[in-house]
Protein backbone atom coordinates (compact mmCIF):
# COMPACT_ATOMS: atom_id res chain seq x y z
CA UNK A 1 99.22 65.99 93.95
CA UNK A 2 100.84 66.65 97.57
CA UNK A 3 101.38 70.40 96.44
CA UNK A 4 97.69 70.68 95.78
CA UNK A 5 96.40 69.44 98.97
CA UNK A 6 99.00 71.44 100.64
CA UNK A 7 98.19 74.73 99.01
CA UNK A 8 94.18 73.74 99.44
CA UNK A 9 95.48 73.34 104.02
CA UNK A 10 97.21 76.63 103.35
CA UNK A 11 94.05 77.85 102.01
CA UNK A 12 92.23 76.81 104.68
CA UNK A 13 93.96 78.19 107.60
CA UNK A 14 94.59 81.56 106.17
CA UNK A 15 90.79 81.60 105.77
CA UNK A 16 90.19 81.14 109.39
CA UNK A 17 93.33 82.75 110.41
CA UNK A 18 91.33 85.84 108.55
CA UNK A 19 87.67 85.26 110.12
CA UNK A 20 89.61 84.87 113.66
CA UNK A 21 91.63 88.34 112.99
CA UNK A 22 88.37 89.85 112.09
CA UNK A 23 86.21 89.11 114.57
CA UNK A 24 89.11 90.26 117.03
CA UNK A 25 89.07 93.28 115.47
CA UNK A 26 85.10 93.56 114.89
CA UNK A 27 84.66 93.14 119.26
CA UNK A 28 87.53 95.79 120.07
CA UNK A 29 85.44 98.18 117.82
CA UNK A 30 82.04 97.60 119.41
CA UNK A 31 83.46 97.83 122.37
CA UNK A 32 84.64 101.65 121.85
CA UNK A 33 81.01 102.50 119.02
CA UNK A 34 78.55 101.22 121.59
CA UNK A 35 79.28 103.19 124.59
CA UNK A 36 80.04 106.50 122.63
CA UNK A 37 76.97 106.22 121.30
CA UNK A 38 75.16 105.14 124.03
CA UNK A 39 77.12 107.96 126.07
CA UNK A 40 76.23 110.54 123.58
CA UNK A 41 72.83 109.86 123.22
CA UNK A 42 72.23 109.96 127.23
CA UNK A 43 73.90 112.81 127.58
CA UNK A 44 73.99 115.15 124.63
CA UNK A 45 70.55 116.43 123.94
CA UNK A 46 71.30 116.99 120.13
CA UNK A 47 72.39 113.89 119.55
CA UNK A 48 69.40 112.77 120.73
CA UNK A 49 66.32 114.99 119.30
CA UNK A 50 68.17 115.36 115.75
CA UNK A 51 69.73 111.96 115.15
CA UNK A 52 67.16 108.90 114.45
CA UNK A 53 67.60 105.48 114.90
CA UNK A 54 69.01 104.37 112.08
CA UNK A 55 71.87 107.15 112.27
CA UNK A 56 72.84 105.70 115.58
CA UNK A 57 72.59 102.20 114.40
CA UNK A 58 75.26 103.30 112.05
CA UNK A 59 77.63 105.13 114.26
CA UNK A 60 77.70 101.65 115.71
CA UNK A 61 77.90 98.99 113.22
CA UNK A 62 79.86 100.99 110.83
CA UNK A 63 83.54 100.77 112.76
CA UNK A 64 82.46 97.18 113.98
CA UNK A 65 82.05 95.81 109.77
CA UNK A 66 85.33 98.14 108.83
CA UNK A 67 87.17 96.49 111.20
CA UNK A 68 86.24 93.23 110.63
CA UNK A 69 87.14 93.68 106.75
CA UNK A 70 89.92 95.44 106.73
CA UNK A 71 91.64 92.86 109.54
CA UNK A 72 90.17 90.40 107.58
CA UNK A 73 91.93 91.54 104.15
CA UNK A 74 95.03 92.56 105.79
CA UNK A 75 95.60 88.99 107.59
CA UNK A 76 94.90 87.34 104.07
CA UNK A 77 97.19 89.70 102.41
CA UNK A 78 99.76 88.46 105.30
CA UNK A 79 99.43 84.84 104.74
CA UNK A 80 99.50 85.06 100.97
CA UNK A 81 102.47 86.96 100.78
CA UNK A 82 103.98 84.33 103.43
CA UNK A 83 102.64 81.80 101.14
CA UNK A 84 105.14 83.69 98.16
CA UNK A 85 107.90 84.11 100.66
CA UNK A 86 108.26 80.56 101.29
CA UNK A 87 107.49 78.89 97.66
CA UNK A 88 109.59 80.66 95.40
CA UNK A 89 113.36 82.66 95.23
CA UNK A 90 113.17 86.30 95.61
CA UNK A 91 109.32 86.64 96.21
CA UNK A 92 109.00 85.73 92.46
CA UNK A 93 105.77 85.73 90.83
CA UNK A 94 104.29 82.18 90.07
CA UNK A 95 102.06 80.65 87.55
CA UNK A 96 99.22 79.62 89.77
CA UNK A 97 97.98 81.74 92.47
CA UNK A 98 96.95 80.52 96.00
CA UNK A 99 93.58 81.58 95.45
């Protein structure tokens, strides 16, 4: 029963270990998409007249949700394999998975 509730903590914190990794990630990338975008839009006139509003909404939000997943993923992916690592010999496979 102890390894059950300690797997479910392990759970837990690689779950917000993730979301914290994430959002890390997510701010660094607005803060590079927002001003290029803003910067191109003030001054490039093309950018301007041929790219609407919902194109520039996407040159921003796009790097800002790819971030934020693929940190995400690749802290979870960190923490699981840690998670291996440290339960069995070798990095052997086990029966039941963390998640």
């Amino acid at each position: 029963m102890a390894a059950v509730e300690e797997r479910k903590a392990q759970q837990s914190q690689c779950t917000w270990d993730a979301a914290v990794a994430g959002c890390k990630a997510a701010v660094g990338a607005l803060a590079v998409s927002w001003p290029a975008v803003y910067l191109a839009n003030k001054n490039f006139t093309g950018f301007r007249t041929r790219l609407g509003i919902s194109g520039k909404t996407a040159l921003v939000v796009s790097p800002v949700f790819f971030m934020f997943f693929w940190s995400s993923e690749m802290k979870m992916h960190e923490c699981t394999s840690k998670f291996y690592d440290n339960n069995n010999n070798n990095g052997k496979k086990v029966e039941e998975e963390l998640f």
